[in-house]
PDB file of N, CA and C in Angstrom:
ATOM      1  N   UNK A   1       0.847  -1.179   0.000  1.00  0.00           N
ATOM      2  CA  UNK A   1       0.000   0.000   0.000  1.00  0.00           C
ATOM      3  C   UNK A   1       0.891   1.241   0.000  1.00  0.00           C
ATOM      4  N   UNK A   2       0.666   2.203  -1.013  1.00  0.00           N
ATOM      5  CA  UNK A   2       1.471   3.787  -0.883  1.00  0.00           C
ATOM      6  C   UNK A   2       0.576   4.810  -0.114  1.00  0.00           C
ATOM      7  N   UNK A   3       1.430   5.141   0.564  1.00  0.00           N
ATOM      8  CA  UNK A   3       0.893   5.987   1.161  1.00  0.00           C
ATOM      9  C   UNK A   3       1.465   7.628   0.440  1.00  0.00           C
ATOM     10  N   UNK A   4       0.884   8.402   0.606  1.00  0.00           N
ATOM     11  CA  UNK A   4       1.147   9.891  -0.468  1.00  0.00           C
ATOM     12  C   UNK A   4       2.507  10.505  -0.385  1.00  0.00           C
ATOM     13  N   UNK A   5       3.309   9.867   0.149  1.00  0.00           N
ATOM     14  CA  UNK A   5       4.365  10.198   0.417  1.00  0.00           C
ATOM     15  C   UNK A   5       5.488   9.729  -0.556  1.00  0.00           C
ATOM     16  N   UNK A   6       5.073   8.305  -0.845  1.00  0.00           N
ATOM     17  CA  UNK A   6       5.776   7.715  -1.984  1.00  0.00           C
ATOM     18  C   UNK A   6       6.161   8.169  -2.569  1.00  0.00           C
ATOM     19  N   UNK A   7       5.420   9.187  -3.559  1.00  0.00           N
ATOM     20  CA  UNK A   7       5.347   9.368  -4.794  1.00  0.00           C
ATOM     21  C   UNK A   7       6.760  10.664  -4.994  1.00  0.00           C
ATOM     22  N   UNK A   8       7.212  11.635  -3.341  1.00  0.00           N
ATOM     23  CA  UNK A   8       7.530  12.311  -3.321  1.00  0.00           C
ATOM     24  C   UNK A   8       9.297  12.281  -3.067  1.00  0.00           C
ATOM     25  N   UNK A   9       9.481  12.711  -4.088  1.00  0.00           N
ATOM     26  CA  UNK A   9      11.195  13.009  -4.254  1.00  0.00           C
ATOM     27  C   UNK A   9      11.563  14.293  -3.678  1.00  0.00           C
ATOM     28  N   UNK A  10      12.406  14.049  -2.667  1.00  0.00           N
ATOM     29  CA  UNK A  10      13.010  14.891  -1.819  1.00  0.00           C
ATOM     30  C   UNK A  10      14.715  14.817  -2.073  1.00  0.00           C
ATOM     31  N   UNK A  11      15.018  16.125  -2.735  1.00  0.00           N
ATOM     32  CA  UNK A  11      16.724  16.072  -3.428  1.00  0.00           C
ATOM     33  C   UNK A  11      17.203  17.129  -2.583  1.00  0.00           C
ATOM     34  N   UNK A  12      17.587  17.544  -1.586  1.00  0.00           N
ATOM     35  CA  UNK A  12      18.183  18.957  -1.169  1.00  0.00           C
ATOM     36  C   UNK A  12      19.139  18.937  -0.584  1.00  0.00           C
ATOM     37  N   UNK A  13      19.617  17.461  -0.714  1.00  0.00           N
ATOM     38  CA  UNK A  13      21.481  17.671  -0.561  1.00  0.00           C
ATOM     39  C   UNK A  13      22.221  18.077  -1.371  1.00  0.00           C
ATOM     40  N   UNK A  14      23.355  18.683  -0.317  1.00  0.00           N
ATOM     41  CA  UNK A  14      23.993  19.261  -1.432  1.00  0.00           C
ATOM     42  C   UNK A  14      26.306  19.128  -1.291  1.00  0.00           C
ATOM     43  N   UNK A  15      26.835  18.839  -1.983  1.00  0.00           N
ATOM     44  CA  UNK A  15      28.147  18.421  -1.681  1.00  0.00           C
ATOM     45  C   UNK A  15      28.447  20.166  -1.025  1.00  0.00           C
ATOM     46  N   UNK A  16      28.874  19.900   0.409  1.00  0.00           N
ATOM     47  CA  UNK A  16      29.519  21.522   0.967  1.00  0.00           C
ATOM     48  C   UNK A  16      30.690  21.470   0.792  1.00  0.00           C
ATOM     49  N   UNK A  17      31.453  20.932   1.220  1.00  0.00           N
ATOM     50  CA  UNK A  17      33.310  21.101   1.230  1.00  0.00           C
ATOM     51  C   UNK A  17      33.826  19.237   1.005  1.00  0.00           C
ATOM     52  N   UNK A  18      35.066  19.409   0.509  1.00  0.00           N
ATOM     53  CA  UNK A  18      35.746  18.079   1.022  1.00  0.00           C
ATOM     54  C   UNK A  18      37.130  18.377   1.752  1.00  0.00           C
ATOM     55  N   UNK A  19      37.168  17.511   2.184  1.00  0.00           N
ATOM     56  CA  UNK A  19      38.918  17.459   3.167  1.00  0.00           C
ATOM     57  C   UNK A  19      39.623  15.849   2.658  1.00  0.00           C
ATOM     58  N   UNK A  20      40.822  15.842   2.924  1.00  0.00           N
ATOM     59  CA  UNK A  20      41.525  14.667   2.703  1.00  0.00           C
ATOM     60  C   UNK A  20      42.507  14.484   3.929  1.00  0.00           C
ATOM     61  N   UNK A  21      42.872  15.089   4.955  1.00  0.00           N
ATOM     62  CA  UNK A  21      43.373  14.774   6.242  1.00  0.00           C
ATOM     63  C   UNK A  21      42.494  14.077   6.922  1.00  0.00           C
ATOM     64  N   UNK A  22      42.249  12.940   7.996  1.00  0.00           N
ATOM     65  CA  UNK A  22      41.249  12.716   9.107  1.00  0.00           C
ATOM     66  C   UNK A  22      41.223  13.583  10.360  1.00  0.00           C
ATOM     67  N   UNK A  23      41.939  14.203  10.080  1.00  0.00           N
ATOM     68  CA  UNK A  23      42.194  15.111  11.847  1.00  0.00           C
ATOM     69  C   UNK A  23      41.336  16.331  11.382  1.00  0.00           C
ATOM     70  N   UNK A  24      41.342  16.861  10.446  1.00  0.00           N
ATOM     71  CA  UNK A  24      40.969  17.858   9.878  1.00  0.00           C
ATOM     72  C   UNK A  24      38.659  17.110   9.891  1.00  0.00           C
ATOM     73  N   UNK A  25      38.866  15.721   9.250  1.00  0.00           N
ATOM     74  CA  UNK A  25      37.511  15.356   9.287  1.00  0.00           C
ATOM     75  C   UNK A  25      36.854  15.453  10.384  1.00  0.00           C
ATOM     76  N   UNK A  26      38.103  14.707  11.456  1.00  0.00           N
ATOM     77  CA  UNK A  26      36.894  14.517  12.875  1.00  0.00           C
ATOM     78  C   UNK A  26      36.954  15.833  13.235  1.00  0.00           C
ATOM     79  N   UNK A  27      37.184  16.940  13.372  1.00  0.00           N
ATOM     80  CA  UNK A  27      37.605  18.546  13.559  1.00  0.00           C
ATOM     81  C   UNK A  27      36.100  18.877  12.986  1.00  0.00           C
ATOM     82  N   UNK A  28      35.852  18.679  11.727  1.00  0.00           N
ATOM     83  CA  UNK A  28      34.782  19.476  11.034  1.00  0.00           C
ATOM     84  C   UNK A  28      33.574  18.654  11.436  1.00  0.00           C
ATOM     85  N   UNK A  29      33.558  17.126  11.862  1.00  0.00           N
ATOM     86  CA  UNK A  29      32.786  16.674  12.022  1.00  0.00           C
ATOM     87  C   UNK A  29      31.989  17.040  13.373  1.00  0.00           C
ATOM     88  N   UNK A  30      33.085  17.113  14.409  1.00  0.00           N
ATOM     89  CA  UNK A  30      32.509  17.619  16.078  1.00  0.00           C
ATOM     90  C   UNK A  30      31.815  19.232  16.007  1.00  0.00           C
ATOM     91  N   UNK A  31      32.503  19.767  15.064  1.00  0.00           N
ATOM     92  CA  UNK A  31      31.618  21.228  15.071  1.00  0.00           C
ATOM     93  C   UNK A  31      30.619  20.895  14.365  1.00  0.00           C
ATOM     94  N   UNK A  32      30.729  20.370  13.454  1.00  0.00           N
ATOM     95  CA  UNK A  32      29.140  20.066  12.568  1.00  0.00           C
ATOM     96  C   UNK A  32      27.918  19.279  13.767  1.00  0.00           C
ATOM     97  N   UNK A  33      28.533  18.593  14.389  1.00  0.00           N
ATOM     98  CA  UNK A  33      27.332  17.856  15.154  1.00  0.00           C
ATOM     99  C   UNK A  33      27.174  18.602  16.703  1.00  0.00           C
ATOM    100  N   UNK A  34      27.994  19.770  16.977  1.00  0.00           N
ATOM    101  CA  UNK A  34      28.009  20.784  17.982  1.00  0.00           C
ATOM    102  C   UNK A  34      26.919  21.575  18.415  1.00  0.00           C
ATOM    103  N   UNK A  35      27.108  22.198  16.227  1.00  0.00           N
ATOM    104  CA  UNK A  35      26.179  23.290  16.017  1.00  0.00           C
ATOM    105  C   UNK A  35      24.361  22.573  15.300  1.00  0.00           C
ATOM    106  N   UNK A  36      24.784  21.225  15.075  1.00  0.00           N
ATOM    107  CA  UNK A  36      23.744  20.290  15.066  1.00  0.00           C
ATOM    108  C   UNK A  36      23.042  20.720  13.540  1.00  0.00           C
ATOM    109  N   UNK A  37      24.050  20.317  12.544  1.00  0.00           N
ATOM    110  CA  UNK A  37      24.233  20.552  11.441  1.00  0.00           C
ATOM    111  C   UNK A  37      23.679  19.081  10.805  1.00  0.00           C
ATOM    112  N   UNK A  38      22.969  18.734  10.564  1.00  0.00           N
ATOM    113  CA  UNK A  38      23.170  17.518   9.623  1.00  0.00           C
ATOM    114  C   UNK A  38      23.908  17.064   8.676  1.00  0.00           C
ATOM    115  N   UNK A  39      24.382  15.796   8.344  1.00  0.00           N
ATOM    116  CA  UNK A  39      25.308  16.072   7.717  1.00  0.00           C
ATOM    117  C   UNK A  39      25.437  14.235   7.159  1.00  0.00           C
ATOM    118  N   UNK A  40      26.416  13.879   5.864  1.00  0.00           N
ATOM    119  CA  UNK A  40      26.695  12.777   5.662  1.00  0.00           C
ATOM    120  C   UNK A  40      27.784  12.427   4.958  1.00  0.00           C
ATOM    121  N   UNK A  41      29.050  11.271   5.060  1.00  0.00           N
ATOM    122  CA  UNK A  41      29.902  11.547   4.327  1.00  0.00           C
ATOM    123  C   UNK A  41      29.757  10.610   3.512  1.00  0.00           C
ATOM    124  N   UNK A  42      30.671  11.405   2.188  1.00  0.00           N
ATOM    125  CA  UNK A  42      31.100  10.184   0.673  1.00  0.00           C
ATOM    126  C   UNK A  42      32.732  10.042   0.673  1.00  0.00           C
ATOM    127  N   UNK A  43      32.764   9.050   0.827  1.00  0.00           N
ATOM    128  CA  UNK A  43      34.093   8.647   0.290  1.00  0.00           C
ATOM    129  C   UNK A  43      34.663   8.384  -1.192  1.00  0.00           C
ATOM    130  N   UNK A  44      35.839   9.136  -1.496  1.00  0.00           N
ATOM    131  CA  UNK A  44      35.856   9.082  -2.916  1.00  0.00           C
ATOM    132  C   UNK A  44      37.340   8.450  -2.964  1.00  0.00           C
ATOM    133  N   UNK A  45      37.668   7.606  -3.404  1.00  0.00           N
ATOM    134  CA  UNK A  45      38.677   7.194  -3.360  1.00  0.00           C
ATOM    135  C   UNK A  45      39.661   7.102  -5.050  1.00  0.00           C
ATOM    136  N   UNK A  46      40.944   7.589  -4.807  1.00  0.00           N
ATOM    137  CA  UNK A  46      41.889   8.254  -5.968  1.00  0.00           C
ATOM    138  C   UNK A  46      41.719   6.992  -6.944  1.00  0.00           C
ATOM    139  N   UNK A  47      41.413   7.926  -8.182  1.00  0.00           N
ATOM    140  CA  UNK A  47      42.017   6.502  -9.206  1.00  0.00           C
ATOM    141  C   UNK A  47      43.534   6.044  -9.195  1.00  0.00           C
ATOM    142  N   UNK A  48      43.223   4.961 -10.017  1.00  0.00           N
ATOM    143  CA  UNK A  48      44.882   4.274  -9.901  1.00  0.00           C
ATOM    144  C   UNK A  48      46.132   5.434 -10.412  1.00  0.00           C
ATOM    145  N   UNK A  49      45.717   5.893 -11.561  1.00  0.00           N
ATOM    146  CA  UNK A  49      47.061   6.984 -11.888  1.00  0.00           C
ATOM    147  C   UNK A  49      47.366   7.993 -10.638  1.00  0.00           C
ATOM    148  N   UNK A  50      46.444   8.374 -10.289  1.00  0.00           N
ATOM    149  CA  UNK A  50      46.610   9.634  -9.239  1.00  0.00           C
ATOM    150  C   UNK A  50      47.007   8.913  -7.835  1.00  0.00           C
ATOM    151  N   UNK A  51      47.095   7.459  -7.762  1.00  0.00           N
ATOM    152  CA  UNK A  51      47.825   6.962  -6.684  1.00  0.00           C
ATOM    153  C   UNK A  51      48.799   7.024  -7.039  1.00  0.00           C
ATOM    154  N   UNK A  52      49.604   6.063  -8.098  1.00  0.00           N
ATOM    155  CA  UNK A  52      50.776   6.079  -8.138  1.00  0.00           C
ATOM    156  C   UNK A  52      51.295   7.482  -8.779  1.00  0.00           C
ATOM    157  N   UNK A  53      51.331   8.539  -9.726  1.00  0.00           N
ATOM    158  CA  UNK A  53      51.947   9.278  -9.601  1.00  0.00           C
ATOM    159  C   UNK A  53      51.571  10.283  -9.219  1.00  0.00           C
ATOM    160  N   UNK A  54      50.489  10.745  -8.594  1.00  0.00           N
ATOM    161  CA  UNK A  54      50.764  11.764  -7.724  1.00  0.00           C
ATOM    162  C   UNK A  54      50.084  11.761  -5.545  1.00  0.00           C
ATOM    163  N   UNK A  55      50.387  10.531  -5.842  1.00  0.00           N
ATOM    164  CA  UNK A  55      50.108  10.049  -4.275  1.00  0.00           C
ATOM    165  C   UNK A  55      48.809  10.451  -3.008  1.00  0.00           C
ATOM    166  N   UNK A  56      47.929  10.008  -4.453  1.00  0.00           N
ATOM    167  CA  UNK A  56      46.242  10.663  -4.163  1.00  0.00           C
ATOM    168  C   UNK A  56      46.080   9.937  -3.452  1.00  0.00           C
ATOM    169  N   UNK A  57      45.358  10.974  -1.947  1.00  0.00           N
ATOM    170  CA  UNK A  57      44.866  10.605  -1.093  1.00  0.00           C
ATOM    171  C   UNK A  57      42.715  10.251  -1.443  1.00  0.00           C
ATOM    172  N   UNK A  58      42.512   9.535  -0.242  1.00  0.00           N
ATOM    173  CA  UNK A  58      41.096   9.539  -0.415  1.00  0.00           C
ATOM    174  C   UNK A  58      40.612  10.809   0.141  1.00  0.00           C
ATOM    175  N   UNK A  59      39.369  11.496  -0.602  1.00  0.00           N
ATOM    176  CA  UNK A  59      38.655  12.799  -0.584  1.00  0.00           C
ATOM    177  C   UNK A  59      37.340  12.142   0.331  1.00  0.00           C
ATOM    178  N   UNK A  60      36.845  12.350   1.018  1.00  0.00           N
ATOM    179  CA  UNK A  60      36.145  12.788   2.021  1.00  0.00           C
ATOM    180  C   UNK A  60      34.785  13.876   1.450  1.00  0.00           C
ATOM    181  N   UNK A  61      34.215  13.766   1.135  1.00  0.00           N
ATOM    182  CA  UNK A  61      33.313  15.222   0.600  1.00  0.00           C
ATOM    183  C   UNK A  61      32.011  14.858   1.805  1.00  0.00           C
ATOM    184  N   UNK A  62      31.791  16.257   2.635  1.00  0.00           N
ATOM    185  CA  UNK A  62      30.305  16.230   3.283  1.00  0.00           C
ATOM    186  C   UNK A  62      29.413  17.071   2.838  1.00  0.00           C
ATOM    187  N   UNK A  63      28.275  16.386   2.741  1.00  0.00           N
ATOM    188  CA  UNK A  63      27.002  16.283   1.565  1.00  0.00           C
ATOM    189  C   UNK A  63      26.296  17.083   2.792  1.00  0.00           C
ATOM    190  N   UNK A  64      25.737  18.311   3.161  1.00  0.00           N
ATOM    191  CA  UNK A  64      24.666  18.526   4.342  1.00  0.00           C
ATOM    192  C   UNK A  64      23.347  18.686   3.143  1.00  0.00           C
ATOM    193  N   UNK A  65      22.475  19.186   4.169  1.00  0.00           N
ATOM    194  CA  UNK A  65      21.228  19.632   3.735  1.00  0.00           C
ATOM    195  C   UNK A  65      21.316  20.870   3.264  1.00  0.00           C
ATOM    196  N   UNK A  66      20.569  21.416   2.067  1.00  0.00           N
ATOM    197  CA  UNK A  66      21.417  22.992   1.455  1.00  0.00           C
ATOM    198  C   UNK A  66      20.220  24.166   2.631  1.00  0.00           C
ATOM    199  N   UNK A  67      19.177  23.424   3.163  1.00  0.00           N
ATOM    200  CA  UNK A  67      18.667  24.788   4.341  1.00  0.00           C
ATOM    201  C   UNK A  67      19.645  24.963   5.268  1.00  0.00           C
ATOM    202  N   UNK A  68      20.665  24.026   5.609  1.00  0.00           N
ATOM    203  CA  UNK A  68      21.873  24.350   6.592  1.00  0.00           C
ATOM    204  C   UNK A  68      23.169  24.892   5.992  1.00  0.00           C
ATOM    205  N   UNK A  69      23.311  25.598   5.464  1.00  0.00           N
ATOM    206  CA  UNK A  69      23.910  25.946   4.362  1.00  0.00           C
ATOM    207  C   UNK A  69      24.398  27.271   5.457  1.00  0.00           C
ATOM    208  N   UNK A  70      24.056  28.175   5.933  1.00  0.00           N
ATOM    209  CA  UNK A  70      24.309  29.514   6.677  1.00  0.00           C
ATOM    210  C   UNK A  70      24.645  29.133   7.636  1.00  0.00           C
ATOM    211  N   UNK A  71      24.143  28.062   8.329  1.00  0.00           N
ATOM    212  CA  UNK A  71      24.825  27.254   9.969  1.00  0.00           C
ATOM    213  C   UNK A  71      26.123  26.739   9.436  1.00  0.00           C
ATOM    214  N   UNK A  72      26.068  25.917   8.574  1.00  0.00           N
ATOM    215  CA  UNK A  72      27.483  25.251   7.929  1.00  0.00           C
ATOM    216  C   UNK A  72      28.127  26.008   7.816  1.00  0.00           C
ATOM    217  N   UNK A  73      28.160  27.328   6.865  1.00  0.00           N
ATOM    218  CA  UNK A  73      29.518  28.248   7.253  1.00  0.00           C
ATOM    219  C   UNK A  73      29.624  29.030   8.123  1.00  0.00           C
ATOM    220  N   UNK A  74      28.872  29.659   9.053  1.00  0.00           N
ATOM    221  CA  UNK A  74      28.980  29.939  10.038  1.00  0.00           C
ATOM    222  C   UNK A  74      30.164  28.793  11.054  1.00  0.00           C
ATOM    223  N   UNK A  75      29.632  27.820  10.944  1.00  0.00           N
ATOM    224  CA  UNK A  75      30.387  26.608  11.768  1.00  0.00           C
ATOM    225  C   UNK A  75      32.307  26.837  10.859  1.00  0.00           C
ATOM    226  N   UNK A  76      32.366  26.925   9.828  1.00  0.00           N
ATOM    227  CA  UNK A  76      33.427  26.656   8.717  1.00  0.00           C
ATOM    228  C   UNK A  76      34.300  27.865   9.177  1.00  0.00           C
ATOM    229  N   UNK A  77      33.339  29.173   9.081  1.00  0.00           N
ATOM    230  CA  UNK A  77      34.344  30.412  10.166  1.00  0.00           C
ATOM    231  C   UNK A  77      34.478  30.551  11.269  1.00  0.00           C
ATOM    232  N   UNK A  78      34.319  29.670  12.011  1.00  0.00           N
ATOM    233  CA  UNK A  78      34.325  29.220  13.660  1.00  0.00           C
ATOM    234  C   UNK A  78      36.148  28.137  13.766  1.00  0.00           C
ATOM    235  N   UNK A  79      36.193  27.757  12.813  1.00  0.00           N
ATOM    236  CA  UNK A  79      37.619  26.938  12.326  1.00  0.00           C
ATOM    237  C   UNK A  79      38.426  27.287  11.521  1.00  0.00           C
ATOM    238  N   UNK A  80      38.645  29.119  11.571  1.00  0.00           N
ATOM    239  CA  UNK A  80      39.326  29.467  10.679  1.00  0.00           C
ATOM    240  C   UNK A  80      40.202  29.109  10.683  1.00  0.00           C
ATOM    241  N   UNK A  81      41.342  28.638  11.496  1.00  0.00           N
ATOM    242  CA  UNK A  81      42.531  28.232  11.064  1.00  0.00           C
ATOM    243  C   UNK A  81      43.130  26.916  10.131  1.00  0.00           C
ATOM    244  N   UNK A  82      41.733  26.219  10.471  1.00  0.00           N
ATOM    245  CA  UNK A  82      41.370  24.786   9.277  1.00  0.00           C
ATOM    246  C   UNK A  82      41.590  25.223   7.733  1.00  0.00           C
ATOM    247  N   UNK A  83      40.632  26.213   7.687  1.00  0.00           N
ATOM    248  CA  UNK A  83      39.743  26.611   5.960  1.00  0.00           C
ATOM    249  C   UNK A  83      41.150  26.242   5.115  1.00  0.00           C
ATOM    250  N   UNK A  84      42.274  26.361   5.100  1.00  0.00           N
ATOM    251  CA  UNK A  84      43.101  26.126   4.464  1.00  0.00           C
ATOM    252  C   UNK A  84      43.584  24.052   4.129  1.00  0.00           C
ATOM    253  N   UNK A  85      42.861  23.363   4.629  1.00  0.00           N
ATOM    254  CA  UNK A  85      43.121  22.121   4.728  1.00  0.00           C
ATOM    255  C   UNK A  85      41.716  21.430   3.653  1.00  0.00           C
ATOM    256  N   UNK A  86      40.459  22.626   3.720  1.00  0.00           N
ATOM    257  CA  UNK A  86      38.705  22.151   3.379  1.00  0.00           C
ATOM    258  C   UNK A  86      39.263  22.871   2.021  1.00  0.00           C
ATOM    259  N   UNK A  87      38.559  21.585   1.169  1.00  0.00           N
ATOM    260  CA  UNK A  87      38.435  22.274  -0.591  1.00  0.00           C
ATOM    261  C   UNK A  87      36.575  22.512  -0.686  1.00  0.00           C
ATOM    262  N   UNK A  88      36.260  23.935  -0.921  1.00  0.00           N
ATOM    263  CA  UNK A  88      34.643  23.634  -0.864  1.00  0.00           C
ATOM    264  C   UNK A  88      34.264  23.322  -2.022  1.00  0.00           C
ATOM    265  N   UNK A  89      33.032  23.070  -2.081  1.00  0.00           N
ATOM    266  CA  UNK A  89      32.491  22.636  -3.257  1.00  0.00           C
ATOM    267  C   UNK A  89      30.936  23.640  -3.319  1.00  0.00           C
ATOM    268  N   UNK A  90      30.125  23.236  -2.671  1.00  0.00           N
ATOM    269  CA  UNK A  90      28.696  24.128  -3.095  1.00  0.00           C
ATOM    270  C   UNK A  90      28.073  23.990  -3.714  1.00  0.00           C
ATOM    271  N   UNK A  91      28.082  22.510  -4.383  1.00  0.00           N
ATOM    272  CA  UNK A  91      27.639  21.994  -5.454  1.00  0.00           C
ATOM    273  C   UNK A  91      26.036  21.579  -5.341  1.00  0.00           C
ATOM    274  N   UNK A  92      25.362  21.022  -5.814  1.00  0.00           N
ATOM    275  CA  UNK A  92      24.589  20.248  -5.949  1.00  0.00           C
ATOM    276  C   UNK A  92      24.771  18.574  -5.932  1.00  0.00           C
ATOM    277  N   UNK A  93      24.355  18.218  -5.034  1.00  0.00           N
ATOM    278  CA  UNK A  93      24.508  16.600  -4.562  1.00  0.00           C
ATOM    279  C   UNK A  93      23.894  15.318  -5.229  1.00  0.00           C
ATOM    280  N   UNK A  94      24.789  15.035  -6.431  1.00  0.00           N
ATOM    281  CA  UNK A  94      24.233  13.797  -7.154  1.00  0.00           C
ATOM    282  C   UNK A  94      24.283  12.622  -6.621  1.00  0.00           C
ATOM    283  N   UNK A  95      23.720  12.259  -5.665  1.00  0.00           N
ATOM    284  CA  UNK A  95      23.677  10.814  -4.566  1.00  0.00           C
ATOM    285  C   UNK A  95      22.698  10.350  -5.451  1.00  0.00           C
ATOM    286  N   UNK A  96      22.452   9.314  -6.108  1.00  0.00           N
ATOM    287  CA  UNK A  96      21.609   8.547  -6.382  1.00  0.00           C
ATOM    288  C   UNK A  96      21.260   7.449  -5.574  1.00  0.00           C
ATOM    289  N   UNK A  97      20.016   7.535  -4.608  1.00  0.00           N
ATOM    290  CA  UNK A  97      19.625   6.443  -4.107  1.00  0.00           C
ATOM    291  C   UNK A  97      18.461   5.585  -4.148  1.00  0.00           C
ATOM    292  N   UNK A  98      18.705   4.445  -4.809  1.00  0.00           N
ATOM    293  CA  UNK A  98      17.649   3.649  -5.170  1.00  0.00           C
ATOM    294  C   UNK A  98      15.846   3.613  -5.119  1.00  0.00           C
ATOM    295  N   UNK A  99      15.152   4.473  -5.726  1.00  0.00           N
ATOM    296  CA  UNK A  99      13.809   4.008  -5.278  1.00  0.00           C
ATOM    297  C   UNK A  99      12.706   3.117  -5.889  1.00  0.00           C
TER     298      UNK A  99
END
């Protein structure tokens, strides 16, 4: 049985920044869940060329909700001394998940 809800596609994630340090992740992660940010991560991991010659690390990108979008950087200038470690993005969040 559907109930009216089914039918309804809800897209409003959106890719905010990525990082590739973990110290830097759990850092952005404790302020994100501080300021009670929602939030989710993707792991992107280097193709083979960019491992071996240029010693690509795995990218990290967190996907929030884009209404938290003004809390999120608010939170992002709260760690200014980080911002230099976060590559942002601001994108629009192509997660495809199965329905």
């Amino acid at each position: 049985m559907e109930n009216e809800y089914s039918k309804v596609k809800v897209n409003n994630e959106m890719d905010f920044c990525s990082v590739t340090e973990p110290d830097v992740k759990t850092m952005l992660e404790k302020a994100f869940m501080k300021a009670r940010v929602s939030y989710f991560l993707r792991w992107e991991k280097p193709g083979i060329f960019s491992r071996i010659f240029a010693g690509g690390k795995t990218r990290i990108v967190f996907c929030i909700n884009s209404a938290q979008l003004d809390t999120a950087d608010a939170v992002l200038k709260s760690l200014g001394d980080i911002e230099g470690d976060i590559k942002m993005l601001r994108t629009k969040s192509n997660n495809m998940i199965g329905f």
